[in-house]
Protein backbone atom coordinates (compact mmCIF):
# COMPACT_ATOMS: atom_id res chain seq x y z
CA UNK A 1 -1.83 16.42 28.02
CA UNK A 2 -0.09 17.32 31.44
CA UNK A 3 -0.51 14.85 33.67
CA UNK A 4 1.77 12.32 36.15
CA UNK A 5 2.51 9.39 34.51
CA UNK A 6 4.23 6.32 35.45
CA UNK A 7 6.09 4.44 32.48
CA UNK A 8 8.65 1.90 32.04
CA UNK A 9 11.27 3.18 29.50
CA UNK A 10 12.24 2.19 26.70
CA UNK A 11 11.15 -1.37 27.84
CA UNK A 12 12.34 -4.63 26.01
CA UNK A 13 9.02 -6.31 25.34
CA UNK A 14 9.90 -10.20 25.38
CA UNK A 15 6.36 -12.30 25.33
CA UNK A 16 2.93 -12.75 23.14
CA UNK A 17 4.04 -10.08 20.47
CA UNK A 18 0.89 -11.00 18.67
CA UNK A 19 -1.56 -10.38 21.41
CA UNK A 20 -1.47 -6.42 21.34
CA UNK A 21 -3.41 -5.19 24.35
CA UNK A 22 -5.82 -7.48 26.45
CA UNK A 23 -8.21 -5.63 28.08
CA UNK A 24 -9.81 -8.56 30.30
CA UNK A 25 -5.79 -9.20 31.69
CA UNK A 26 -5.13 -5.17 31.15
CA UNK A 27 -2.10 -6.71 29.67
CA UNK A 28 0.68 -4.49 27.41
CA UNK A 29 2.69 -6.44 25.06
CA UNK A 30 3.99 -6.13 21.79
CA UNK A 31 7.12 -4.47 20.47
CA UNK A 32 6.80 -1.13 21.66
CA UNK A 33 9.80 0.24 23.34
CA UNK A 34 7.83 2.19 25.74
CA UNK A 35 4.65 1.07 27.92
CA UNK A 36 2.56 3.91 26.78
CA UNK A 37 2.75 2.81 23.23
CA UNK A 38 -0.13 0.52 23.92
CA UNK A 39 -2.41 3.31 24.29
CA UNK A 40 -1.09 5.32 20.95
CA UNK A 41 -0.87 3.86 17.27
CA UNK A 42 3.07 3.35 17.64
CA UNK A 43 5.69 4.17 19.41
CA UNK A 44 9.44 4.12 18.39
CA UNK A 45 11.07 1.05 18.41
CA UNK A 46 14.47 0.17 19.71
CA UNK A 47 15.78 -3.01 19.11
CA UNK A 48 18.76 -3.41 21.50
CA UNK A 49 16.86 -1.55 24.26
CA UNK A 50 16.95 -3.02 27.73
CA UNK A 51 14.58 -2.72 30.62
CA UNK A 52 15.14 0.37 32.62
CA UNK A 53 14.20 1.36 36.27
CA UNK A 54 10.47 2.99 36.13
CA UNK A 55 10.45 6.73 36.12
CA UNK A 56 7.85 8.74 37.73
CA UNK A 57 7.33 12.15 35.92
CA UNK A 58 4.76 14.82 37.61
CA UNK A 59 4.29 17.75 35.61
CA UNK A 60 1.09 18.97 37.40
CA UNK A 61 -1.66 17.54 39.55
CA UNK A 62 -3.99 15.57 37.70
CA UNK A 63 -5.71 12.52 39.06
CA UNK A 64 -4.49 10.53 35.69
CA UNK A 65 -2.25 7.74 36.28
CA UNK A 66 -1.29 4.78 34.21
CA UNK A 67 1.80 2.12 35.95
CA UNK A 68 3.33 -1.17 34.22
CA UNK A 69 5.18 -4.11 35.17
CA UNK A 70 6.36 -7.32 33.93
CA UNK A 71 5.31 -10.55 35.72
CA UNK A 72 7.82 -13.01 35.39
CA UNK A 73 4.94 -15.90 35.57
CA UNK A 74 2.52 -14.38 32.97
CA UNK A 75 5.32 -13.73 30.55
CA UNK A 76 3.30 -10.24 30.16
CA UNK A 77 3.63 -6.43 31.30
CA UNK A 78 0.58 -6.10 33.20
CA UNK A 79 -1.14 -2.92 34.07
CA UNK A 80 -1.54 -2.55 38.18
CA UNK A 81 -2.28 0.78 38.42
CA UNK A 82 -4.68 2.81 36.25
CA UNK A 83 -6.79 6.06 36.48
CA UNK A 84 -8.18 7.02 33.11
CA UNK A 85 -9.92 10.43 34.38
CA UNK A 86 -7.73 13.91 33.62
CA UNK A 87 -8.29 16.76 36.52
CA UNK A 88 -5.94 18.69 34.01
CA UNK A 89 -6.42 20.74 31.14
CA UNK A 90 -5.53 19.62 27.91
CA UNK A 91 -3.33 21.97 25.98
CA UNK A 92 -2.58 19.77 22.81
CA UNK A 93 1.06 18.88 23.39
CA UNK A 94 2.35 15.49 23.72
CA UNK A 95 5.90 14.39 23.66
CA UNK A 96 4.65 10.93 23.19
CA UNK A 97 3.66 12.01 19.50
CA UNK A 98 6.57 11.09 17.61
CA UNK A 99 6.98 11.74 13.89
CA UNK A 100 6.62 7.75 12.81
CA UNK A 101 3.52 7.99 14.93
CA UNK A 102 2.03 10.80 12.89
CA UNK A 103 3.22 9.00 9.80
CA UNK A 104 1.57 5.59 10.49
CA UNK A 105 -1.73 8.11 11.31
CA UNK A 106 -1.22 10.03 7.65
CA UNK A 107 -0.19 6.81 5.94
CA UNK A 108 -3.93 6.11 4.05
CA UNK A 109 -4.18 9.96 3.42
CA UNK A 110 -0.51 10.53 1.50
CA UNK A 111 -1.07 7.11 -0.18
CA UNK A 112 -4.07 8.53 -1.57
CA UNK A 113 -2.42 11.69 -2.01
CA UNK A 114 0.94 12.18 -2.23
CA UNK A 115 1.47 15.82 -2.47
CA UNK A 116 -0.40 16.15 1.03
CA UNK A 117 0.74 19.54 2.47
CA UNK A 118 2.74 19.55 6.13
CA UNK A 119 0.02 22.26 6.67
CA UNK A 120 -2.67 20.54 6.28
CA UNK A 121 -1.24 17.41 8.36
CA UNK A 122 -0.86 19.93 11.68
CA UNK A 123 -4.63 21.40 11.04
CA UNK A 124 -5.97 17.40 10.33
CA UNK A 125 -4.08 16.73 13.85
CA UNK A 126 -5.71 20.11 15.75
CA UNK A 127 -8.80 19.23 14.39
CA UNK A 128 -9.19 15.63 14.92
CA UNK A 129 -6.85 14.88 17.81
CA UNK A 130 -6.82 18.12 19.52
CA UNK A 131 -2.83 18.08 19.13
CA UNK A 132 -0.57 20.37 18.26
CA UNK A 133 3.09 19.87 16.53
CA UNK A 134 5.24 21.55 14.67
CA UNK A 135 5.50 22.19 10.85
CA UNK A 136 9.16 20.13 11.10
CA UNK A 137 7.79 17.14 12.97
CA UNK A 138 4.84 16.91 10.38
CA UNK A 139 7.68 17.28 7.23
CA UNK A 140 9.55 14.76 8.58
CA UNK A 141 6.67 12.34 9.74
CA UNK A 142 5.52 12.90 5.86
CA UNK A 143 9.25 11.93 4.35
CA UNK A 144 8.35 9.00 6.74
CA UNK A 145 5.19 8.24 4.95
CA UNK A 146 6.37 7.99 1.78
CA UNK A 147 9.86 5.91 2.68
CA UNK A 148 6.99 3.08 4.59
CA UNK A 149 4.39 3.14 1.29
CA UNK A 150 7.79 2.86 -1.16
CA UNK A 151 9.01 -0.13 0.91
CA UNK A 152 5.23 -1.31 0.61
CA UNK A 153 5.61 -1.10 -3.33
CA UNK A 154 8.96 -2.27 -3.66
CA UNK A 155 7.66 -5.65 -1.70
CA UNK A 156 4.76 -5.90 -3.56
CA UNK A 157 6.20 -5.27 -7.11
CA UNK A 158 8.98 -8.39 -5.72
CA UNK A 159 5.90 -10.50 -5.21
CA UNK A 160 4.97 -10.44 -9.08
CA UNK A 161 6.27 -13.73 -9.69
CA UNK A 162 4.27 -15.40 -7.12
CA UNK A 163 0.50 -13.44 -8.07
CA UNK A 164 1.38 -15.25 -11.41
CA UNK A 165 2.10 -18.76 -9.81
CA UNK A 166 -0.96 -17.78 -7.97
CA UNK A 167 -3.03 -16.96 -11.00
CA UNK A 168 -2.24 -19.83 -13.09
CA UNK A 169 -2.94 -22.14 -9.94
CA UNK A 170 -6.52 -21.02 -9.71
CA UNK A 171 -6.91 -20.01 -12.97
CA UNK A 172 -5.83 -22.65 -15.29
CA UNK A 173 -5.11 -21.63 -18.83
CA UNK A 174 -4.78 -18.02 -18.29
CA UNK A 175 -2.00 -16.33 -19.80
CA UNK A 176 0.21 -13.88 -17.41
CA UNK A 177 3.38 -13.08 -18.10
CA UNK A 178 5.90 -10.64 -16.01
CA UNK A 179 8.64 -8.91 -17.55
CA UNK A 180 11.42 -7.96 -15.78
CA UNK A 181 15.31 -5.39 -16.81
CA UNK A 182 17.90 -6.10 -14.80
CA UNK A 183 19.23 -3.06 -12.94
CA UNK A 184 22.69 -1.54 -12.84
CA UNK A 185 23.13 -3.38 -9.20
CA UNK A 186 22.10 -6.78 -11.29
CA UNK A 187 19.04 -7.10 -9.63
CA UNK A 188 15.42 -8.12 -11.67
CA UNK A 189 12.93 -4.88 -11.74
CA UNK A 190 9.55 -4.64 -12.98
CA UNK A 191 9.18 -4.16 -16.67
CA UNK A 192 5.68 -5.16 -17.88
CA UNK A 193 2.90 -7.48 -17.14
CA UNK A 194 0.04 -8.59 -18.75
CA UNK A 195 -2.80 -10.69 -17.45
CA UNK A 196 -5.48 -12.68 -19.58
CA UNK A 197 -8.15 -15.39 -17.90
CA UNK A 198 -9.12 -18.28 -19.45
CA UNK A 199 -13.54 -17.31 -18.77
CA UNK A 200 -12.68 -13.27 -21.33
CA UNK A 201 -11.47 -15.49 -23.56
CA UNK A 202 -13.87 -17.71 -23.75
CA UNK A 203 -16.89 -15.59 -23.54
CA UNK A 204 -15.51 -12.80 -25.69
CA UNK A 205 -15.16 -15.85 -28.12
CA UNK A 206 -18.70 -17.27 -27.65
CA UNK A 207 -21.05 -14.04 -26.53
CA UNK A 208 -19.31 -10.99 -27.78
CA UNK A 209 -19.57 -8.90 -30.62
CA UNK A 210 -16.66 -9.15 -32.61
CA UNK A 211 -15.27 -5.56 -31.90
CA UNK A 212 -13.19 -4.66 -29.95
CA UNK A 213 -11.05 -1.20 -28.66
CA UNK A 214 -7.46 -0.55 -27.60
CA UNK A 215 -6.50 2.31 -25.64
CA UNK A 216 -3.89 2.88 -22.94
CA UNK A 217 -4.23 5.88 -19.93
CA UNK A 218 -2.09 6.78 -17.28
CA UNK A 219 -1.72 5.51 -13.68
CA UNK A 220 -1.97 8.22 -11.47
CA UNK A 221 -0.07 7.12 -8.09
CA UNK A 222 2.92 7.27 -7.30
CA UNK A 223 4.00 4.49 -8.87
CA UNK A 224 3.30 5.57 -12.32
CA UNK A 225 3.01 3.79 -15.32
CA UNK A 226 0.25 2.93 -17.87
CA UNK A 227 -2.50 0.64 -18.21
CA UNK A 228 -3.20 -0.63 -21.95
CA UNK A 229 -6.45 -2.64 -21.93
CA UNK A 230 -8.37 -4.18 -24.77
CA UNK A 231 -12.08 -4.10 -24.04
CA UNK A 232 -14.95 -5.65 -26.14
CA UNK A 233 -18.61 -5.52 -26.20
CA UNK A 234 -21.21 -7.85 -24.85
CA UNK A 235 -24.48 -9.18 -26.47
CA UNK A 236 -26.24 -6.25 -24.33
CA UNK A 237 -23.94 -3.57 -26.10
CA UNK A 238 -22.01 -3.35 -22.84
CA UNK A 239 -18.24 -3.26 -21.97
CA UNK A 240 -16.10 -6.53 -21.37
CA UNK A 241 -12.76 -6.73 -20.53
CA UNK A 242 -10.60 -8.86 -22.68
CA UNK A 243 -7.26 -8.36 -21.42
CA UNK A 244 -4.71 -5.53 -19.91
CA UNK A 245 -1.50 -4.79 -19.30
CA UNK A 246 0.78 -2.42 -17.06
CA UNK A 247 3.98 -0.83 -18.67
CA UNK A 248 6.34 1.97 -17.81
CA UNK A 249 5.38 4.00 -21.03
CA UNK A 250 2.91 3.56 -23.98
CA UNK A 251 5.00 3.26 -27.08
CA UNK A 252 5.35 1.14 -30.15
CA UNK A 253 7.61 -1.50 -28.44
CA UNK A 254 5.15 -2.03 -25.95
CA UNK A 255 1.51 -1.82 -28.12
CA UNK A 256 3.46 -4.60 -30.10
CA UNK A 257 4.23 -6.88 -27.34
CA UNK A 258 0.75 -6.61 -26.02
CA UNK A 259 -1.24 -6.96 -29.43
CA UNK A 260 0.97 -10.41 -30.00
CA UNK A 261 -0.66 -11.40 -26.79
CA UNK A 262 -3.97 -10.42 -27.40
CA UNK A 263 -4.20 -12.11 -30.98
CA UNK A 264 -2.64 -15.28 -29.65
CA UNK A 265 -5.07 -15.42 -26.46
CA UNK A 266 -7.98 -14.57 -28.62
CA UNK A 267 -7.05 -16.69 -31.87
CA UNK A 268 -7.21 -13.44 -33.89
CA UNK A 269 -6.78 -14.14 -37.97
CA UNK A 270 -4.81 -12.04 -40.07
CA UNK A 271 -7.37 -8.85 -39.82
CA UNK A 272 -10.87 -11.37 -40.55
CA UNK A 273 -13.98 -11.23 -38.51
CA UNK A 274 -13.44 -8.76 -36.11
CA UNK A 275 -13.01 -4.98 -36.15
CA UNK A 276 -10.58 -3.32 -33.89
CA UNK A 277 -10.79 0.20 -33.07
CA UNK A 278 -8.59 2.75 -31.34
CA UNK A 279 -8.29 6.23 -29.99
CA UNK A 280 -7.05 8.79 -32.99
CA UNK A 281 -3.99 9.79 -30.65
CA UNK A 282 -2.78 6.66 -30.62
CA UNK A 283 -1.84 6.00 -34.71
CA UNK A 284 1.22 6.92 -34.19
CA UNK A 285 2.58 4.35 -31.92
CA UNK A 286 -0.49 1.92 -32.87
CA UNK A 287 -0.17 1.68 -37.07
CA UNK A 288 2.91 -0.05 -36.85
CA UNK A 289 2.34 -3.17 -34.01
CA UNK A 290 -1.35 -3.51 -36.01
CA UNK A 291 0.64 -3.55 -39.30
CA UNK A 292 2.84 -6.25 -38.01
CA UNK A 293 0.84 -8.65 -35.97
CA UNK A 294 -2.57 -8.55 -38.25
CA UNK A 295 -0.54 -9.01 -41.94
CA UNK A 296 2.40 -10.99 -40.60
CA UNK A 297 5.15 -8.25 -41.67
């Protein structure tokens, strides 16, 4: 959009960072570096930026205007001056639209799909924002993506510990446990997990058939992994989750450590009064944990 805009740049934003914008007060706060950024998803951020002079920037005439101050007494930037209608014609370029700004727009669609095409980021942007930008910005803003949803994992996976606490708190007399390698930097890294509550235990004991199937499948994110679940059946003939588990790769090792669980939560015998079934593609890796924990080899 060409238009005359009046912006404070590269502002240092100081008060009520939690406010965001207040239309009643038009006020602008936060921890955007630039003024503008309250009227866009993001704007870059710069830390050790200081407040500049204002500069005024006419590119063509167009009756748009948008001006920003900080009041001492408020504590705020304040909007005095503001025009929202456009006399000129919009031609789909913005130098606002930086690439973490198209990343924080794509960050729901490459989480959902990682593989997302720079392509078919610039036509989603023509088509739903009227803007245009380059195949490079659209690269880079996806790299960008994908560095802010791995920082979201690696958080999340450090947080383990505490959904256990968590778990156990609310759920007395479940059994979760997390596993964790330590790395070549000596630092704990996810491993394994496996989560049993107290009410599948009890009602697979008191209402269920006593069958039950193993299987594992694959998680398909970009996290990876696989999900090993044991699943029984109800008095209605219908599916009930028992327990599950999330490992980095379905093999004997791992069907073992998980089948100890499930007989201890469950009070399994040696092989009486139940039937366990399991997918033909698993005997392999599945003979050998079953041999072990139902015949105590």
């Amino acid at each position: 959009m060409q238009c005359e805009v009046l912006k404070m740049v590269k502002c240092a934003i100081v008060a009520d960072k939690d406010k965001g914008v207040s239309d009643d007060e038009n006020v602008v706060d936060g921890d955007e570096t630039d003024a503008t950024g309250a009227l866009q998803p993001e704007s870059p951020v710069d830390d050790n930026a200081a407040l500049k002079k204002k500069k005024k920037k006419k590119v063509t005439d167009c009756e748009f205007i948008i001006y920003c101050s900080f009041e001492n007494s408020a504590g705020k930037y304040l909007i005095k001056t503001f025009n929202n209608v456009h006399s000129c014609i919009r031609d789909g370029c913005n130098k606002v639209i930086k690439g973490r700004i198209i990343a924080k727009l794509f960050l729901n669609e490459i989480r959902r799909d990682p593989t997302m095409k720079p392509k078919a980021m610039q036509a989603a942007l023509e088509e739903k924002h009227n803007l245009i930008v380059t195949n490079d910005q659209c690269r880079k803003a996806r790299k960008t993506s994908l560095s802010m949803i791995q920082d979201e994992q690696d958080e999340q996976f450090s947080r383990l510990k505490d959904y256990k606490t968590e778990i156990l708190k609310t759920n007395p007399d479940s059994t979760v446990e997390v596993a964790t390698i330590t790395n070549s930097s000596g630092l704990e890294t996810f491993d394994k997990v496996y989560v049993c509550f107290p009410a599948l235990k009890r009602t697979r004991v008191a209402h269920c058939r006593p069958i039950f199937g193993i299987d594992g499948c694959f998680l398909k994110n970009n996290v990876k992994g696989q999900l090993l679940a044991a699943v029984g059946r109800d008095a209605n003939n219908q599916f009930f989750p028992v327990a599950w588990a999330i490992v980095q790769v379905e093999n004997t090792d791992n069907w073992l450590w998980f089948i100890k669980k499930l007989k201890h939560d469950l009070g399994l015998k040696n092989g009486e009064g139940f039937t366990l079934i399991s997918d033909r593609q698993k005997v392999r890796c599945l003979v050998l944990p079953v041999c072990i924990v139902f015949s105590n080899m």
